[in-house]
Protein backbone atom coordinates (compact mmCIF):
# COMPACT_ATOMS: atom_id res chain seq x y z
CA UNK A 1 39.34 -33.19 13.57
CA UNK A 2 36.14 -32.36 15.39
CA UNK A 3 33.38 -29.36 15.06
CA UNK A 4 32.99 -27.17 17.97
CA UNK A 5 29.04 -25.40 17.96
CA UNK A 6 29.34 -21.53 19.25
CA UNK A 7 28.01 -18.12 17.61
CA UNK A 8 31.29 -16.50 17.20
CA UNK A 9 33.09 -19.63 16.14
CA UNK A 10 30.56 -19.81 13.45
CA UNK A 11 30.85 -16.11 12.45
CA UNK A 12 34.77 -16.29 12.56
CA UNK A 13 34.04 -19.46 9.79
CA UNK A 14 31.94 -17.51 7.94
CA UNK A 15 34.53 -14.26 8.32
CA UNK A 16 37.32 -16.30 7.28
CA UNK A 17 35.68 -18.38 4.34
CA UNK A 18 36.18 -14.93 2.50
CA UNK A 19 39.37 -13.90 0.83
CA UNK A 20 39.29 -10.12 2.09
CA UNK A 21 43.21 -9.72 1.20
CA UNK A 22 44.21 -6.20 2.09
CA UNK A 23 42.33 -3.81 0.99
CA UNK A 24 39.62 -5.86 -0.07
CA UNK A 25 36.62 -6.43 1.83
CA UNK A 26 34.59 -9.37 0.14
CA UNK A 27 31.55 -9.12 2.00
CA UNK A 28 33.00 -9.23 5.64
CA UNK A 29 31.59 -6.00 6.74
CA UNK A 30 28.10 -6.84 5.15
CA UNK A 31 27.88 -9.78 7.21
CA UNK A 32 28.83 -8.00 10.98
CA UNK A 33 26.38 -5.05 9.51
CA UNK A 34 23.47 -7.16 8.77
CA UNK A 35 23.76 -8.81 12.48
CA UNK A 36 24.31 -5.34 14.17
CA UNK A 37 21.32 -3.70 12.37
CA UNK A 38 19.48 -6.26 14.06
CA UNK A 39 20.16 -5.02 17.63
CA UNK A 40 19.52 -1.78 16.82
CA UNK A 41 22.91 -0.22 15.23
CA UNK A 42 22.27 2.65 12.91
CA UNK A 43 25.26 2.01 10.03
CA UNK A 44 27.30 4.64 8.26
CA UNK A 45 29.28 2.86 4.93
CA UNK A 46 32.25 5.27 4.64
CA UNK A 47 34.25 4.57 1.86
CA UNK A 48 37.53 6.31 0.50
CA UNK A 49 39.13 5.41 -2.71
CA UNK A 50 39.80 1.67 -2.67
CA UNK A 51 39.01 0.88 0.79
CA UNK A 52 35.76 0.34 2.32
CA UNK A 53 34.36 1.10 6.17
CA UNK A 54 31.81 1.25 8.16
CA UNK A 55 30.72 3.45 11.18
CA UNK A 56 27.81 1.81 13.35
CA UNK A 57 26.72 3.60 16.56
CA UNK A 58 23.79 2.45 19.11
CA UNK A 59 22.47 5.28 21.45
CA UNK A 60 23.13 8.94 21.25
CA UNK A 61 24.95 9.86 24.58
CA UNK A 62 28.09 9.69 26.18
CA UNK A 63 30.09 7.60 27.17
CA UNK A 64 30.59 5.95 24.20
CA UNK A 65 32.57 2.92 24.09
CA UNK A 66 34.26 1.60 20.39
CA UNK A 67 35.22 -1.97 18.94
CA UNK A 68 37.37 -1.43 16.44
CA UNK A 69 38.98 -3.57 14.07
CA UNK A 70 39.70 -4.51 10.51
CA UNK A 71 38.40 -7.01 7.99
CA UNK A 72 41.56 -7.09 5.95
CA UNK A 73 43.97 -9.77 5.62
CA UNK A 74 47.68 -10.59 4.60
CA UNK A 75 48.50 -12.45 1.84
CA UNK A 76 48.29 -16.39 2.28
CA UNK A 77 51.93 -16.66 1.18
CA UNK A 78 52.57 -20.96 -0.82
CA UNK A 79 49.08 -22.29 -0.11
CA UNK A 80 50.93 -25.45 -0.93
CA UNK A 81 52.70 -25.16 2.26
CA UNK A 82 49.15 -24.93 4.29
CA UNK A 83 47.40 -28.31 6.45
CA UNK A 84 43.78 -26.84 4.40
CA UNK A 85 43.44 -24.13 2.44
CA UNK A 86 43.44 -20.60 4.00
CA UNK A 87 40.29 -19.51 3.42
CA UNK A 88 38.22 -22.79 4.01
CA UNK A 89 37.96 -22.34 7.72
CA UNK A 90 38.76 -25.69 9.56
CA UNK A 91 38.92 -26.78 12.96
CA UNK A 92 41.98 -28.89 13.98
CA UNK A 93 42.49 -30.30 17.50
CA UNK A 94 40.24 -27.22 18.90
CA UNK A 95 42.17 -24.71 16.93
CA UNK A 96 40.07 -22.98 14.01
CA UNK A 97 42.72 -22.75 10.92
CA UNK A 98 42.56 -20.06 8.17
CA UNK A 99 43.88 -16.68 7.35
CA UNK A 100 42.95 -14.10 9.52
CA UNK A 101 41.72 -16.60 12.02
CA UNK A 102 43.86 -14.50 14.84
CA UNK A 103 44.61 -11.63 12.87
CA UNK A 104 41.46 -10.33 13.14
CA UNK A 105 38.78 -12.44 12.24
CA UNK A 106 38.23 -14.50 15.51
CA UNK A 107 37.73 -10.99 17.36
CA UNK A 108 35.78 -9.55 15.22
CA UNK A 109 33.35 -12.17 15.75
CA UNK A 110 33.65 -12.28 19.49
CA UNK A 111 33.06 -8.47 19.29
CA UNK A 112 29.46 -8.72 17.29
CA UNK A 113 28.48 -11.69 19.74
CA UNK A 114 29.71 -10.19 22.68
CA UNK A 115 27.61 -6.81 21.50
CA UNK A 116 24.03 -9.31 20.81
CA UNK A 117 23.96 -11.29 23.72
CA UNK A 118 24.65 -7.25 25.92
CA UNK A 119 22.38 -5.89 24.08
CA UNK A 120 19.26 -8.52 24.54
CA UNK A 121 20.47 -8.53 28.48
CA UNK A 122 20.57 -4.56 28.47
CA UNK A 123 18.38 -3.33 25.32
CA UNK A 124 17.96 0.29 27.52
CA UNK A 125 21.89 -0.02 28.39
CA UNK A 126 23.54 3.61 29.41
CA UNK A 127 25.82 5.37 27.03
CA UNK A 128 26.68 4.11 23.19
CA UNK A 129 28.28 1.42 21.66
CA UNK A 130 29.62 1.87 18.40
CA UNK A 131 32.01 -0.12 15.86
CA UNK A 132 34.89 1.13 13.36
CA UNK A 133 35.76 -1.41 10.90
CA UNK A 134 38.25 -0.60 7.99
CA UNK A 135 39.72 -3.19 5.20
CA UNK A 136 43.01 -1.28 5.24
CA UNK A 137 44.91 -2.30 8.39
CA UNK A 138 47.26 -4.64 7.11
CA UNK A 139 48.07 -2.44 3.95
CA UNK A 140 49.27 1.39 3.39
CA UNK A 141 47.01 2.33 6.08
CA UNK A 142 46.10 5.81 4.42
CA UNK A 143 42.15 5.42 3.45
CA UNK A 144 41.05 3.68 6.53
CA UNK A 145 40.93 4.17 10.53
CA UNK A 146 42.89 7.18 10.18
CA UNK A 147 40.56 9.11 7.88
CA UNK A 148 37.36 7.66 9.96
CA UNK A 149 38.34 9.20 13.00
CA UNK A 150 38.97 12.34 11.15
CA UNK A 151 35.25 12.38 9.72
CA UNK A 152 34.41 11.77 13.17
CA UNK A 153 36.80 14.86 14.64
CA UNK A 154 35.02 17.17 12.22
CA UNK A 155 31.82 16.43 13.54
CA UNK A 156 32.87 16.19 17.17
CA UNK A 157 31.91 12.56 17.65
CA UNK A 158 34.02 11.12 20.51
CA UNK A 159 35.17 7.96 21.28
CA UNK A 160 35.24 7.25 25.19
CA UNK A 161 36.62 4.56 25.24
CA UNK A 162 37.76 1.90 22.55
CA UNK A 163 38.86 -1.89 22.44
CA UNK A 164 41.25 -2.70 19.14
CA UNK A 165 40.92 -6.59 18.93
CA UNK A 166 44.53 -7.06 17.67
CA UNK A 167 45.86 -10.26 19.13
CA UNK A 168 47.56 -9.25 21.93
CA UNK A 169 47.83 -12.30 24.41
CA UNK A 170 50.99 -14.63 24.21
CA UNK A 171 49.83 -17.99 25.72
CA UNK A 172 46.38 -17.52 26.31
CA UNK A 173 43.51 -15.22 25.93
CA UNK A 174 43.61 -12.61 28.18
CA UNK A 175 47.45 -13.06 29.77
CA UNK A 176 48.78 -9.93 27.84
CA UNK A 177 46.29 -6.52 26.99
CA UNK A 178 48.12 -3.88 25.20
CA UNK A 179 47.93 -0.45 27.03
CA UNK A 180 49.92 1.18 24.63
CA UNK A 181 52.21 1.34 21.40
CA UNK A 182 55.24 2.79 20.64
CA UNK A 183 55.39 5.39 17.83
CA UNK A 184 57.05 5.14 14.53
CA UNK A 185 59.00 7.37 12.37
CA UNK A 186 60.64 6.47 9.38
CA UNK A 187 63.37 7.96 7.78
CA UNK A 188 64.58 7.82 4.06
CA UNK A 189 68.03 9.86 3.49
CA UNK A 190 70.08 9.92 0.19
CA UNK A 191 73.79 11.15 1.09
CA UNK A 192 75.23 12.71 -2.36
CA UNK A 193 78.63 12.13 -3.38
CA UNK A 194 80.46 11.90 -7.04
CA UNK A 195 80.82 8.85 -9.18
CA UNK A 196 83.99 7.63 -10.79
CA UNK A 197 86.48 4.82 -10.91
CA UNK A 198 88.23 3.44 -7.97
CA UNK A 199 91.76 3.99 -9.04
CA UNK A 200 91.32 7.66 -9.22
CA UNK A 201 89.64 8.31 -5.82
CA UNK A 202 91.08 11.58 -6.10
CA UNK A 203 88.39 12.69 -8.74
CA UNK A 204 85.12 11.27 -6.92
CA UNK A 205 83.68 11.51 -3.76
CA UNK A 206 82.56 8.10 -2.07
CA UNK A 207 79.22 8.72 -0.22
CA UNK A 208 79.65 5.62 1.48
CA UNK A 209 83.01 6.63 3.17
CA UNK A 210 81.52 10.05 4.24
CA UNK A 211 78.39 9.10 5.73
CA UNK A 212 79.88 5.71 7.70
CA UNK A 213 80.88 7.45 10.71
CA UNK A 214 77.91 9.56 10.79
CA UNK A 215 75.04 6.54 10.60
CA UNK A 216 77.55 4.71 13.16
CA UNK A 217 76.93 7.16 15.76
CA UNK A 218 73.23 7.53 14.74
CA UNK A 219 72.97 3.56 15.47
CA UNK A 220 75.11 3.74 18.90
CA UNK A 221 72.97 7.18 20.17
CA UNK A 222 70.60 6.31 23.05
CA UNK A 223 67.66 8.53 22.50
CA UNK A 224 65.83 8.44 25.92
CA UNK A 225 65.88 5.59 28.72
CA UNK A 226 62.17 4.76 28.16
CA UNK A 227 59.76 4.55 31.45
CA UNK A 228 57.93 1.69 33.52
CA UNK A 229 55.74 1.03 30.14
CA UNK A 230 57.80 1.46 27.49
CA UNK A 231 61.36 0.09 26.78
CA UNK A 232 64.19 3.09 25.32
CA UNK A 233 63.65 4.46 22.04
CA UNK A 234 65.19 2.15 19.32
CA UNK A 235 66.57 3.08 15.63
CA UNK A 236 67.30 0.53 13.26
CA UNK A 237 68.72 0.44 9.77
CA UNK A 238 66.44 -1.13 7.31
CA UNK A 239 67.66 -0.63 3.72
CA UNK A 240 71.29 0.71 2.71
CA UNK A 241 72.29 0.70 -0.61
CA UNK A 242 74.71 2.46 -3.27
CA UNK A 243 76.93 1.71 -6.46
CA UNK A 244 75.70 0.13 -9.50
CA UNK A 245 77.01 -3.39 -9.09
CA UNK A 246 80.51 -2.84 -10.36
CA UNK A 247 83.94 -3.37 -8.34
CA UNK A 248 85.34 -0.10 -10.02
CA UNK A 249 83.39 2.63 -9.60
CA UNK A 250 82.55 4.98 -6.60
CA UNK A 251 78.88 4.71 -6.06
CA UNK A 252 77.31 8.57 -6.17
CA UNK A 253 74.99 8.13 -4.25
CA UNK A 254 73.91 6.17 -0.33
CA UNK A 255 70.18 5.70 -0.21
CA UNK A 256 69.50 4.40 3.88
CA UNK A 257 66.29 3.95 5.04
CA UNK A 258 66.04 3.97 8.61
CA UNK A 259 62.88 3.27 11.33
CA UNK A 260 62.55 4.83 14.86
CA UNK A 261 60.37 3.12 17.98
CA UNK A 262 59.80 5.61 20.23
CA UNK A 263 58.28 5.62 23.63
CA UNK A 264 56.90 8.62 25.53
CA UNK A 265 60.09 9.94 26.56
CA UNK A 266 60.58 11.56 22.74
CA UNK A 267 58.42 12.98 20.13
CA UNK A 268 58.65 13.16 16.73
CA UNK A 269 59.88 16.21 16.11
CA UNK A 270 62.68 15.98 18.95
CA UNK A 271 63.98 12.85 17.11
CA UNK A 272 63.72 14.27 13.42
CA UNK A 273 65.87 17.73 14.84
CA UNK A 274 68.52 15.32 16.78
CA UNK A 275 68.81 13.26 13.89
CA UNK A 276 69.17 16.27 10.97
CA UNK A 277 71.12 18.29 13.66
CA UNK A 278 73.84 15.07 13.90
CA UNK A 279 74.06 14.91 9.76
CA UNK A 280 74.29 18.59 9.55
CA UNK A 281 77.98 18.31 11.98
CA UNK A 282 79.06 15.55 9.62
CA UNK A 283 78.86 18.25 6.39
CA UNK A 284 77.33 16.32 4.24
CA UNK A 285 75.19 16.94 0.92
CA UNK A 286 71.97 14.90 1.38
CA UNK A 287 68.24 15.01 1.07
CA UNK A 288 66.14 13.59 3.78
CA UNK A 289 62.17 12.89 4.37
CA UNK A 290 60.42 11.62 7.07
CA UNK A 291 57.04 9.44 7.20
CA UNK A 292 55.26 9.49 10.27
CA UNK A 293 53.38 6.12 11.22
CA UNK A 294 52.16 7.23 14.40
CA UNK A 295 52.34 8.59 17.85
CA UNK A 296 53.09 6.73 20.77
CA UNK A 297 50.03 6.23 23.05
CA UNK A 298 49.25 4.86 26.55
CA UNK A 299 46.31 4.16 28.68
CA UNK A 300 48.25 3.36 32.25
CA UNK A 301 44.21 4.43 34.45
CA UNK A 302 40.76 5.06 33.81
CA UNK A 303 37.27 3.22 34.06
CA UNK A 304 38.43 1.09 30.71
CA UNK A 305 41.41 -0.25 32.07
CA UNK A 306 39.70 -1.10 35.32
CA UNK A 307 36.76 -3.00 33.47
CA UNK A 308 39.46 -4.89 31.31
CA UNK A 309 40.95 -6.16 34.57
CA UNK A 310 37.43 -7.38 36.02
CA UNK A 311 36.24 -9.13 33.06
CA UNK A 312 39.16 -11.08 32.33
CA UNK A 313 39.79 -12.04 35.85
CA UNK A 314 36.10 -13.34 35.84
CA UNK A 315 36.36 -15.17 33.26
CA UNK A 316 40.25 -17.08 33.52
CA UNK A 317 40.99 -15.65 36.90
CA UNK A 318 43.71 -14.41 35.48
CA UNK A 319 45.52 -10.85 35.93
CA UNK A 320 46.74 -8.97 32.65
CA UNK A 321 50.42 -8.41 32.03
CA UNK A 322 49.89 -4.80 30.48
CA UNK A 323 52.47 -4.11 27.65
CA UNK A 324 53.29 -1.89 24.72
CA UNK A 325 55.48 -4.24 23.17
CA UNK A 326 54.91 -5.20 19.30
CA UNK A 327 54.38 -3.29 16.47
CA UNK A 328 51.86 -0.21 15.02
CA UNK A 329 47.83 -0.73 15.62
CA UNK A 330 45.19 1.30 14.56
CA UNK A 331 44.66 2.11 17.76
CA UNK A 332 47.72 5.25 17.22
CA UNK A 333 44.78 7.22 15.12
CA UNK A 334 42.12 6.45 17.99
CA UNK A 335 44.01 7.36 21.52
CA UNK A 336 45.31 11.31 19.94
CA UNK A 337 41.79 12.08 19.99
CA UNK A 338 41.53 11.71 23.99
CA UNK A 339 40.15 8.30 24.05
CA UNK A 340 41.36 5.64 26.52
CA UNK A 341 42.38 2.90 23.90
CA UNK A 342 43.24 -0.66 24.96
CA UNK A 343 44.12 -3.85 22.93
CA UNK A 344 42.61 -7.65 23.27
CA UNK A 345 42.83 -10.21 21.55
CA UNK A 346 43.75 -14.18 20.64
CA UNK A 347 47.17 -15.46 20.91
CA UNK A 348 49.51 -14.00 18.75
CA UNK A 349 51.65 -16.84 17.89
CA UNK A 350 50.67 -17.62 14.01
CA UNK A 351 49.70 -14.14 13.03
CA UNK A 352 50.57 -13.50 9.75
CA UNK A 353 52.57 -17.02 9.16
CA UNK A 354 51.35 -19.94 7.31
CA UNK A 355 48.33 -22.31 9.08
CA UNK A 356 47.35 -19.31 11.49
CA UNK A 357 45.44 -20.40 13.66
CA UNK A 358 43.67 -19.58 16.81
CA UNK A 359 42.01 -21.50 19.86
CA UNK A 360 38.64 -21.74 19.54
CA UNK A 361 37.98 -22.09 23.36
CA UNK A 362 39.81 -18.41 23.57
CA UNK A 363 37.66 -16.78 20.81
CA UNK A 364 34.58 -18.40 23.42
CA UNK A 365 36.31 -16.51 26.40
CA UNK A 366 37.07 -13.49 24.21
CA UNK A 367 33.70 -13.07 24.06
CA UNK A 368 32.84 -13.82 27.65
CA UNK A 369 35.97 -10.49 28.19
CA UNK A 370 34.24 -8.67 25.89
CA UNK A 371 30.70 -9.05 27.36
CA UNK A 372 32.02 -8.48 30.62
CA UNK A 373 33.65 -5.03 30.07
CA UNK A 374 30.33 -3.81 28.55
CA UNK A 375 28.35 -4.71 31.58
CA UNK A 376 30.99 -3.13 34.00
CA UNK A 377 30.82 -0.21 31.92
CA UNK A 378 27.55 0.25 30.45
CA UNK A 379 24.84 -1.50 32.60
């Protein structure tokens, strides 16, 4: 077990040394707005119902390039089952240990370090830098990014260009940047049948029977062929259930809840009209409603993209494998605004799992990628 001495491995300690379990906050912000006042960030708190965020901008003109991120974690899970406790940050054979040590913490920190050591290089740098940080990633997702980029819409503040510090390499920093995400669209439908006892089917309706053939053609359908970024939509089953436990009775009612991933090739609406227009041919008595998670986005050009490249090449040599692969970010609120939005970040590996962990010699190149892309864009 040894100590490694760097600014943003010491920020991601003190970061992670707080229990800011989704949507709490526990101080994280105050400590990233305390060092960013510092270099000259004016700070907006911007706070709706239980979830706390913060807005902090340096210069007033375009362009204006984001870090965005979130200071929420999930749960630890059996803290029995961890080498150290979660939220006592601790450095194993060069890998910094703790909740939220890849999911976000470690980036967050490389962000705010990055930002200082720019910023005393370049204190008359062109264009803004600004941060949006939200405690409500990793939970419902309804009082946080989402409703800061609205307060931002209304008063026509735009986002250039924006870096979501999701871990998004596989192996090691830099390997993998996210260009994109695939939208999501959920789907809950209740089929409606009548109840009764098995040996009279005669007298009941089996919801079951009647909607079988229907959701096997829905799971069989291809709904486009995706493109060069983005594999073909998918739909998956998630939850199907119906009857009350018993052998003998016909269940009266089939509750199925069902997700879409969808590339660019389909929207939202397309899907949700293919989908009611195939239950509709089946006759059946139903109710259905829809939740949409988000848009798919993709940044496949610009002058972000192109600064990603350079910084991460100087600093690994390496090229970036550009994907959309993975889940939802926040960045699905960010990019329908007309920002270019990519994603960066640690190895994904132990996201979310027990003993997450990250390398600490990638959260020191993080920052080195995150320093760079600033000074190809803004100096």
């Amino acid at each position: 077990m040894t100590d490694i001495k760097h600014p943003t491995i010491d920020l991601a300690k003190d970061l992670i040394a707080r229990p800011s379990i989704t949507p709490l906050d526990e101080g994280c912000q105050d400590l990233m707005i305390q060092r960013l006042k510092a270099c000259g960030f004016r700070i907006e708190h911007i706070i709706f119902e239980d979830t706390v965020n913060f807005w902090a901008r340096r210069g007033t003109q375009a362009p204006l390039i984001c870090f965005a991120g979130h200071t929420d974690v999930v749960p630890p899970g059996d803290l029995t089952q961890w080498h150290t406790p979660p939220f006592e940050p601790t450095i194993i054979d060069d890998h910094l240990h703790g909740r939220g040590a890849a999911d976000m913490k470690g980036s967050l920190a490389a962000m705010v370090v990055a930002v200082e050591r720019f910023v005393a290089e370049n204190p008359d740098h062109q264009g803004s830098i600004s941060f949006l940080i939200t405690s409500d990633e990793e939970g419902p997702f309804i009082n946080g990014t989402v409703r800061v980029i609205d307060h931002l819409e209304q008063r026509q503040e735009k986002i250039t260009w924006c870096i979501v510090g999701e871990p998004s390499s596989t192996n090691h920093v830099g390997d993998v940047v996210k260009n994109g995400r695939r939208g999501s669209l959920t789907g809950d439908l209740t089929v409606k049948g009548v109840q009764g006892h098995v040996a009279y089917p005669h007298l009941s309706e089996n919801p079951v029977h009647k909607a079988a053939p229907m959701l096997a053609e829905l799971s069989s359908k291809s709904w486009d062929d995706g493109n060069q970024y983005f594999p073909p939509t998918s739909f998956q089953i998630a939850n199907i259930n119906a009857g009350t436990g018993a052998s003998n009775v016909v269940p009266g009612e089939l509750h199925v809840q069902f997700n879409f991933r969808f590339s660019t090739q389909s929207t939202s609406d397309g899907l949700v009209q293919r989908v009611e227009s195939l239950i509709d041919s089946y006759g059946l008595n139903y109710d259905l409603s829809w939740t949409y998670n988000g848009q798919p986005f993709l940044t496949d050009a610009g002058k972000l993209l192109e600064a990603v490249k350079v910084a991460i090449k100087k600093v690994n040599g390496n090229e970036p494998e550009l994907l959309t692969t993975g889940g939802t970010s926040d960045g699905r609120f960010i990019a329908p605004t007309g920002a270019q939005v990519i994603e960066l970040g640690p190895c994904n590996a132990t996201i979310h799992k027990i003993n997450e962990c990250v390398n600490c010699t990638d959260l020191i190149q993080l920052t080195d990628m995150y320093e760079g892309i600033l000074e190809h864009l803004l100096a």
